[in-house]
N, C-alpha and C. Protein backbone atom coordinates (compact mmCIF):
# COMPACT_ATOMS: atom_id res chain seq x y z
N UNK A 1 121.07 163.67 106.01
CA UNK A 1 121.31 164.22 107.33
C UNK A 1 119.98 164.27 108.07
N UNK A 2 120.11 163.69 109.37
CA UNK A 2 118.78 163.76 110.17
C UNK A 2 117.75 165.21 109.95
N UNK A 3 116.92 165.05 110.16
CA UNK A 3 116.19 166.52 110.23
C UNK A 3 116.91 167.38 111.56
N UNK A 4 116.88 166.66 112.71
CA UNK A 4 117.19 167.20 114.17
C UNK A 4 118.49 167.84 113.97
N UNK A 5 119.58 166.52 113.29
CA UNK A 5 121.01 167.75 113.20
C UNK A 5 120.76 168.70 112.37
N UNK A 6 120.11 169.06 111.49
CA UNK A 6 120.37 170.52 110.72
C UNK A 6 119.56 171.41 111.40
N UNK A 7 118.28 170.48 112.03
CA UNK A 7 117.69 172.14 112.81
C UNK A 7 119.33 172.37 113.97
N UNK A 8 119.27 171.27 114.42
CA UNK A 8 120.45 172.39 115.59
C UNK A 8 121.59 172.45 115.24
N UNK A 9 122.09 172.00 114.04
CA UNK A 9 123.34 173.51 113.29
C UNK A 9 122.76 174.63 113.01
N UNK A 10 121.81 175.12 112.54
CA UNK A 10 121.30 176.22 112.52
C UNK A 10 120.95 177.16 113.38
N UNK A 11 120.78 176.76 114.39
CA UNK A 11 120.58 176.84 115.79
C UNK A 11 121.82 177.80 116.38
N UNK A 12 122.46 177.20 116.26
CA UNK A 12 123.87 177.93 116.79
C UNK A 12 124.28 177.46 118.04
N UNK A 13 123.87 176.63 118.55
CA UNK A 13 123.96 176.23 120.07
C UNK A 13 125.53 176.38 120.66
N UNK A 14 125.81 177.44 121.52
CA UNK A 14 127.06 176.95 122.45
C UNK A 14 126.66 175.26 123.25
N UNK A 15 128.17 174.99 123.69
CA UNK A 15 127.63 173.53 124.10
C UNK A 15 127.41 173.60 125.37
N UNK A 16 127.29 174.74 126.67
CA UNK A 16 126.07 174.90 127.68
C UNK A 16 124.83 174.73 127.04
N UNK A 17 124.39 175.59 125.74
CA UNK A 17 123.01 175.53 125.34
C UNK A 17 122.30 173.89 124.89
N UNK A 18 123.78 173.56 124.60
CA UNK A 18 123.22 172.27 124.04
C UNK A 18 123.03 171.34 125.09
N UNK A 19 123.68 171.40 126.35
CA UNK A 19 123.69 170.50 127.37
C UNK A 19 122.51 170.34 127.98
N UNK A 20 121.84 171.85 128.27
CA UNK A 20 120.36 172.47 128.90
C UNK A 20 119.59 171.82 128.20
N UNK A 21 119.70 172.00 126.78
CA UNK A 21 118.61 171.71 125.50
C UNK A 21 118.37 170.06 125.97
N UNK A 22 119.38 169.33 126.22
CA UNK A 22 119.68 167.85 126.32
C UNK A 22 118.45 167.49 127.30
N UNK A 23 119.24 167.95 128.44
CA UNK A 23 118.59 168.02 129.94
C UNK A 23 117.37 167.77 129.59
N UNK A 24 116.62 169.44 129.13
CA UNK A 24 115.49 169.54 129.16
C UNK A 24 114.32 168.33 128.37
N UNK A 25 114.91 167.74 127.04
CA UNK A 25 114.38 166.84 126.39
C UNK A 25 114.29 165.31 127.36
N UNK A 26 115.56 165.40 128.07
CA UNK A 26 115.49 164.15 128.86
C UNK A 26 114.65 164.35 129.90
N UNK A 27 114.19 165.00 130.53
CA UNK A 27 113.10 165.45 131.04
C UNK A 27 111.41 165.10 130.63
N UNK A 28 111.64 165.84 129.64
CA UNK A 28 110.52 165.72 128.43
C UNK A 28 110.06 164.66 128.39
N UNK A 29 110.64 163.76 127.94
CA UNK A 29 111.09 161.99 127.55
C UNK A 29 110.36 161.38 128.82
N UNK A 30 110.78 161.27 130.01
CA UNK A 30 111.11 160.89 130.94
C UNK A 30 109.32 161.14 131.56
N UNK A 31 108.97 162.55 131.63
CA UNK A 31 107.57 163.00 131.85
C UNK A 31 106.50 162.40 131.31
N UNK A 32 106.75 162.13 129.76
CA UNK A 32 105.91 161.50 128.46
C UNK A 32 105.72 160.03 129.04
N UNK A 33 107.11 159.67 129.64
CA UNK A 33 106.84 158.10 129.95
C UNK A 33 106.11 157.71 130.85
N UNK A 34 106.22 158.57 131.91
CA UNK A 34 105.90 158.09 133.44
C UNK A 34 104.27 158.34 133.25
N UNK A 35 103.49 159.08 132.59
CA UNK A 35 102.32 159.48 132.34
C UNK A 35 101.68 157.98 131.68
N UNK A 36 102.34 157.76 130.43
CA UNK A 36 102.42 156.44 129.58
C UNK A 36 102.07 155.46 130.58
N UNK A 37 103.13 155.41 131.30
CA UNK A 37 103.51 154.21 132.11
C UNK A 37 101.88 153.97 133.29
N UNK A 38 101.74 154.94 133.59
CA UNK A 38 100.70 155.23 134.59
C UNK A 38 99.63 154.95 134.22
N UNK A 39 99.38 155.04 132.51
CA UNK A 39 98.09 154.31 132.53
C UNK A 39 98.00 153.23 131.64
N UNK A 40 99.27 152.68 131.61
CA UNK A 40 99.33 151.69 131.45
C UNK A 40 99.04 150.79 133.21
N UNK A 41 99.70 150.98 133.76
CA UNK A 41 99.75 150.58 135.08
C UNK A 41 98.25 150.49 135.66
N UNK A 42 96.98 151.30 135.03
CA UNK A 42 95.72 151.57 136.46
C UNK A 42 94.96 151.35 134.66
N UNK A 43 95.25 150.84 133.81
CA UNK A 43 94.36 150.39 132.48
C UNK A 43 95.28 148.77 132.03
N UNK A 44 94.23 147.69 132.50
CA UNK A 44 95.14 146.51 132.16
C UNK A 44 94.63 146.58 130.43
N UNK A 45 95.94 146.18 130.02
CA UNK A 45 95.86 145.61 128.27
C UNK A 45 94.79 144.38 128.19
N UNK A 46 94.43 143.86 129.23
CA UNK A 46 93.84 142.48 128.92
C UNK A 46 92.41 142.69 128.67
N UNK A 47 92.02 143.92 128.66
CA UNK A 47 90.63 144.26 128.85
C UNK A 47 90.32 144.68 127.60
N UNK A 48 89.06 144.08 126.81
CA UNK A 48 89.82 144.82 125.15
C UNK A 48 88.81 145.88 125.12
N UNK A 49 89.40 147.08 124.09
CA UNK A 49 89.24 148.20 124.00
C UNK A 49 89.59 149.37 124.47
N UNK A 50 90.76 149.11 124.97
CA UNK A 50 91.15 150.14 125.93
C UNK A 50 92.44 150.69 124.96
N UNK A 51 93.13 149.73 124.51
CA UNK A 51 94.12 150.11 123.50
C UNK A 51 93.83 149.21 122.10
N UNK A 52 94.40 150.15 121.41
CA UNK A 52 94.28 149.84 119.96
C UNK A 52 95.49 148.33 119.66
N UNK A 53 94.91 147.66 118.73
CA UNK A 53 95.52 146.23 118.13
C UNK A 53 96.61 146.68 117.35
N UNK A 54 97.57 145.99 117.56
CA UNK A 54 98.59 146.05 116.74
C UNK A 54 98.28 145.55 115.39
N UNK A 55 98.59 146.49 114.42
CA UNK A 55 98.54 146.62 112.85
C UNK A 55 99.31 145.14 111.96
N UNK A 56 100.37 145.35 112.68
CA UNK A 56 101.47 144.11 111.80
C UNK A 56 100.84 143.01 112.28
N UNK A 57 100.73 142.63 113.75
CA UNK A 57 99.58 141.64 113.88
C UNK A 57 98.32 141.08 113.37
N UNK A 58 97.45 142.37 113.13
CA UNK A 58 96.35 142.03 112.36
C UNK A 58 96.57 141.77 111.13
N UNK A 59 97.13 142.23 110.79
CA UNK A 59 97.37 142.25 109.28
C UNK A 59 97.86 140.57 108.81
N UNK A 60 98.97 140.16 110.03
CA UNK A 60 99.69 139.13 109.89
C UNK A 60 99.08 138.13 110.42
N UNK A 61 98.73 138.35 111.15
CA UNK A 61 98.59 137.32 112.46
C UNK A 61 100.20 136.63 113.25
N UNK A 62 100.70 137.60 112.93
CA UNK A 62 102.17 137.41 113.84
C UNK A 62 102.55 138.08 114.87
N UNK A 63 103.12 138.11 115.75
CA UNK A 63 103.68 139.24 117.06
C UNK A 63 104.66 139.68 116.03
N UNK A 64 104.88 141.36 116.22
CA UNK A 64 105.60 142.09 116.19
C UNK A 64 106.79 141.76 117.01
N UNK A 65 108.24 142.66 117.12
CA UNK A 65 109.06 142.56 118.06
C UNK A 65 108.34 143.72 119.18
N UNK A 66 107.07 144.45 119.05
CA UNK A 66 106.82 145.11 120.50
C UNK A 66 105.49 144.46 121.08
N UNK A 67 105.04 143.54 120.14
CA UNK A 67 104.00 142.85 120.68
C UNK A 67 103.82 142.64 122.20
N UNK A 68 103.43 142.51 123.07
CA UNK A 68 103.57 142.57 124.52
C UNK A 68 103.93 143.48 125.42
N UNK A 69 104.09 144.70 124.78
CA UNK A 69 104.99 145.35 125.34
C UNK A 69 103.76 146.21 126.35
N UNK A 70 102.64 146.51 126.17
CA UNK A 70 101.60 147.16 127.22
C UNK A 70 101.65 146.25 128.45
N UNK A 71 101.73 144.61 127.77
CA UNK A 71 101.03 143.83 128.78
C UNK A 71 102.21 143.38 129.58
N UNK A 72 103.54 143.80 129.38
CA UNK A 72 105.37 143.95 129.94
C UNK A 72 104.92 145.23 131.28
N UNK A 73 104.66 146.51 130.18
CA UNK A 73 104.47 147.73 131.14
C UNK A 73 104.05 147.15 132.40
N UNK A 74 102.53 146.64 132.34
CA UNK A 74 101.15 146.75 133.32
C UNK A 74 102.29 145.59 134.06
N UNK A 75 102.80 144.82 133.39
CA UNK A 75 102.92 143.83 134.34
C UNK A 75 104.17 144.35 135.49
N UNK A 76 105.59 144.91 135.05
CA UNK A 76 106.11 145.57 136.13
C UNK A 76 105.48 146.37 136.48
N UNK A 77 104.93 147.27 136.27
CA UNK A 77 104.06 148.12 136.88
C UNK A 77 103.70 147.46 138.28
N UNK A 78 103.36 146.33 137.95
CA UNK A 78 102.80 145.26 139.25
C UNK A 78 103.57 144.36 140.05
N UNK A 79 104.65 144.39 139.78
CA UNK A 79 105.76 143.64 140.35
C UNK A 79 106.07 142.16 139.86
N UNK A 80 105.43 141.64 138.70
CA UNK A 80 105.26 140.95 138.32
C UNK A 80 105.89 140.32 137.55
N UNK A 81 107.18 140.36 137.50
CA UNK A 81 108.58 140.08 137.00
C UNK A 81 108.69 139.00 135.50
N UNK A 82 108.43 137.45 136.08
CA UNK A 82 108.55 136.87 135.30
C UNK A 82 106.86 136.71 134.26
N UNK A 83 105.77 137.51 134.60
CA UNK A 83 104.94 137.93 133.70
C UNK A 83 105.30 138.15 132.70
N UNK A 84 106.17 139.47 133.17
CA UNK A 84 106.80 140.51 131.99
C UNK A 84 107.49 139.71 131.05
N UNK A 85 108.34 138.67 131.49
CA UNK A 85 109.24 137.96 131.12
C UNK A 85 108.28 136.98 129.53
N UNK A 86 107.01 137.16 130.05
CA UNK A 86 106.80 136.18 129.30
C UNK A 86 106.12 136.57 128.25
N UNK A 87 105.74 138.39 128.55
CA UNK A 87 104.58 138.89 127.22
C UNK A 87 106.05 139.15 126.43
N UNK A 88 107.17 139.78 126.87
CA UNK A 88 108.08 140.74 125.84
C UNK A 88 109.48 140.68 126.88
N UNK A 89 109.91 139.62 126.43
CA UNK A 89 111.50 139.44 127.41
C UNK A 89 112.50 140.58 126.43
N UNK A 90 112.36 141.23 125.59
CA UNK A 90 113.47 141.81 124.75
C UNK A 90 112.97 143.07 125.72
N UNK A 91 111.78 143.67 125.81
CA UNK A 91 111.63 145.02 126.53
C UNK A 91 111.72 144.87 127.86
N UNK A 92 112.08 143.78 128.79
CA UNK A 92 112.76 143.40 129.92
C UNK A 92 114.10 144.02 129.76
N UNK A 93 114.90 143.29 128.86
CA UNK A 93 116.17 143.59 128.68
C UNK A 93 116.78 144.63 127.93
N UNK A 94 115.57 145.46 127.35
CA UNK A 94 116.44 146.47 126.88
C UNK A 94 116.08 147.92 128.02
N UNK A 95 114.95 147.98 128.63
CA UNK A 95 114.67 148.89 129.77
C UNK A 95 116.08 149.46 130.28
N UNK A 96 117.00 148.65 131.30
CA UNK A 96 117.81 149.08 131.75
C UNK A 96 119.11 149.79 131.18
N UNK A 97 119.15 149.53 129.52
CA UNK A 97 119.84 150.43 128.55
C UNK A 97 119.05 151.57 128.47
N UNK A 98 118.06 151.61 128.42
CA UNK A 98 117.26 152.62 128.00
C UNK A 98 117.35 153.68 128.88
N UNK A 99 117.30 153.61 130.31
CA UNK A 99 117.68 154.05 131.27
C UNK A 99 118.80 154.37 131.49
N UNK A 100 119.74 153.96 131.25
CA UNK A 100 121.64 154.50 131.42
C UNK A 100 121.46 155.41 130.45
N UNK A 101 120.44 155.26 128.90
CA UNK A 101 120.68 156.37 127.87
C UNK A 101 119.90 157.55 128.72
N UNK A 102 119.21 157.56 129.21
CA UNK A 102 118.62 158.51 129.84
C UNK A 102 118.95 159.31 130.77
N UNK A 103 119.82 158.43 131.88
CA UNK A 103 121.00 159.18 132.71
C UNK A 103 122.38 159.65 132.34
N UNK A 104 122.46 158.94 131.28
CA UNK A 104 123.34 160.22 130.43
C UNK A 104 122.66 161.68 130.14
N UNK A 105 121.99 161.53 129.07
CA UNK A 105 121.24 162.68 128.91
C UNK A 105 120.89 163.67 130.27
N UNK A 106 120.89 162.77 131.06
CA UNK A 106 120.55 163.99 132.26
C UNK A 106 121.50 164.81 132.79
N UNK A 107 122.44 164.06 133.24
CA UNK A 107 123.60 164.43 133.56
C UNK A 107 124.58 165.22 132.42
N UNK A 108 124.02 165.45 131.29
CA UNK A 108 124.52 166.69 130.02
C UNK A 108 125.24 166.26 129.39
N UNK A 109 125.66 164.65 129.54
CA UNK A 109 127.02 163.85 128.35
C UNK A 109 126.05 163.97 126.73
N UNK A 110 126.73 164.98 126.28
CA UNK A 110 126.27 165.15 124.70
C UNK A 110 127.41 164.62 124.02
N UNK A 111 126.82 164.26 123.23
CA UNK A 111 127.84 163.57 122.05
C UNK A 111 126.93 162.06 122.06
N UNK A 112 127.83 161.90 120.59
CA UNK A 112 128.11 159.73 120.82
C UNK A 112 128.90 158.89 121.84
N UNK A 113 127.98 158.26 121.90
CA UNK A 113 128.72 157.45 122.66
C UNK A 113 129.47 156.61 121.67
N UNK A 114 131.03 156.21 122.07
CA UNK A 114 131.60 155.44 120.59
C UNK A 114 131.54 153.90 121.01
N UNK A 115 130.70 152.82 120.08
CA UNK A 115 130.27 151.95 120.23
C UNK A 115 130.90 151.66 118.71
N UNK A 116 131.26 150.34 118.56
CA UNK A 116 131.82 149.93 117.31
C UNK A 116 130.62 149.18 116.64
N UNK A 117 130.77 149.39 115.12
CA UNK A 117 129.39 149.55 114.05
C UNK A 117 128.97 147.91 114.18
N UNK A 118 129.79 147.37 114.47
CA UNK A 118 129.04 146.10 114.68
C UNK A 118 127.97 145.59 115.64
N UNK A 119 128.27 146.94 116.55
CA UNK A 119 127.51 146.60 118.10
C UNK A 119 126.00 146.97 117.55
N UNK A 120 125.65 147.85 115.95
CA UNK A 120 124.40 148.31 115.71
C UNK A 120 123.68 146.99 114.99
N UNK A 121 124.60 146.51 114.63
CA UNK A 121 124.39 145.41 113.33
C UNK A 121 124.02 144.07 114.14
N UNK A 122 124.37 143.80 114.90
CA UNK A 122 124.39 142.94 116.10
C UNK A 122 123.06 142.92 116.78
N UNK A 123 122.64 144.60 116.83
CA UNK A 123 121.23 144.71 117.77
C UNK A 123 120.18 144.61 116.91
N UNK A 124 120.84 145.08 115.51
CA UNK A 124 119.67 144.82 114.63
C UNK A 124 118.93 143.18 114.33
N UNK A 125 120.37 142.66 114.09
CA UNK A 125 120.20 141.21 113.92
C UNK A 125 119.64 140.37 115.05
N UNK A 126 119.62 141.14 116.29
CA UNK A 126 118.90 140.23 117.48
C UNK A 126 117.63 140.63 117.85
N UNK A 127 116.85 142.04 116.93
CA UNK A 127 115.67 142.00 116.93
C UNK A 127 114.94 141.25 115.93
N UNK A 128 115.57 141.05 114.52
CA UNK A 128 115.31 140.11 113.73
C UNK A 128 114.96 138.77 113.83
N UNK A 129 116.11 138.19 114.79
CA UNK A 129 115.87 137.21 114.96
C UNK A 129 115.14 137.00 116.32
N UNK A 130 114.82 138.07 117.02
CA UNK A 130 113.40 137.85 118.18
C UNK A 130 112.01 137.44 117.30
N UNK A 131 112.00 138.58 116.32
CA UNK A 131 110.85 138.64 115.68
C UNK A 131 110.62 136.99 115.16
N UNK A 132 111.24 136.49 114.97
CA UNK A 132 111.34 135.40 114.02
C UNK A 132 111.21 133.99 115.38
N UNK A 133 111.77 134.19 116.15
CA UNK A 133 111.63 133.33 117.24
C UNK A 133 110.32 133.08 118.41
N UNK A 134 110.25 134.54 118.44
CA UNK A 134 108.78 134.54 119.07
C UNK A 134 107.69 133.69 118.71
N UNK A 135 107.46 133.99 117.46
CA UNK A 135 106.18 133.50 116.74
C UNK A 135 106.41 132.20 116.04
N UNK A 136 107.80 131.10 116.58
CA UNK A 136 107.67 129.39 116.42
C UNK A 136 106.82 128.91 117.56
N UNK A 137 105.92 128.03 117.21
CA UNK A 137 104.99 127.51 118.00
C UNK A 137 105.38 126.84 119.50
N UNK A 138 106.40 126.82 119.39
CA UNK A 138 107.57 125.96 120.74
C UNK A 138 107.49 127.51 121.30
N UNK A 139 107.86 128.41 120.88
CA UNK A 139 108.07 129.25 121.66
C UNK A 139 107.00 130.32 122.19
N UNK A 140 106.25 130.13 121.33
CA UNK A 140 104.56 131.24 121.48
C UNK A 140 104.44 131.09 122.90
N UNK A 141 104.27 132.15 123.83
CA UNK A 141 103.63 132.11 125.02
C UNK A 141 102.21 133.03 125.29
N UNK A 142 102.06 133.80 126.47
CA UNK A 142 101.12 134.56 126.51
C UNK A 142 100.49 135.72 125.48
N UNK A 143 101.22 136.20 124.44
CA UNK A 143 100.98 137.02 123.85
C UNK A 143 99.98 136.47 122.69
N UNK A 144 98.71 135.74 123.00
CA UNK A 144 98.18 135.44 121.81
C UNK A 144 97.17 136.51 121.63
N UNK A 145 96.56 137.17 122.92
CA UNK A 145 95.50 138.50 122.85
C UNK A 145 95.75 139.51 121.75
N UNK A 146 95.43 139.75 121.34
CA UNK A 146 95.40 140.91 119.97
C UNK A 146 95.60 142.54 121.11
């Protein structure tokens, strides 16, 4: 059992408390990012030393599936669309999920959402096979910067 569900069975939450509790984390979330986002946005990734190297990379010499993902940020950040497109097209396309999960949460829809188990198995298998696609030489683009 997650750690999070047993702290909040214990908790006792009526489900106003839990809705607020929601709110407030989506908030939280939301604050954490835009801060993130901001210096990502006025600190380019291309400049080295400003952020730390990805581990699985060094280690590998392969892109990760978040490999690009600072140099995705900075780049919408900038309006820079098909940039983005080209450090980390999976964090292109998953942003705007990420965002509906978030306007749920705001708006106090607690619970699951009911999605059938294949739809997890499916997302798993299409980060797998990003990871694996990225880093064929046909497909390598901008992300060779560490």
């Amino acid at each position: 059992m997650p750690v999070a569900t047993v702290w909040r069975s214990r908790t006792r939450q009526s489900p106003a408390q839990a809705r607020t509790r929601t709110r407030y984390e989506a908030w939280a979330g939301a604050a954490i990012f835009a801060a993130l986002f901001a210096v990502t946005a006025t600190t380019s990734p291309e400049q080295p030393g400003h952020y730390p190297a990805c581990p699985f990379r060094a280690i590998t010499g392969y892109a990760c599936p978040g490999c690009g993902s600072l140099r995705t940020l900075h780049d919408l950040a900038h309006g820079q669309f098909t940039a983005a497109l080209t450090h980390n097209a999976m964090l292109v396309i998953i942003l705007p999920f990420a965002m509906a999960a978030w306007l749920r949460a705001v708006t106090g829809r607690t619970g699951a959402v009911a999605t059938p188990r294949w739809l997890s198995y499916a997302a798993i298998a299409v980060l797998a096979v990003w990871a694996v696609v990225r880093n064929l030489p046909a497909v390598r683009v901008t992300v060779t910067a560490a």
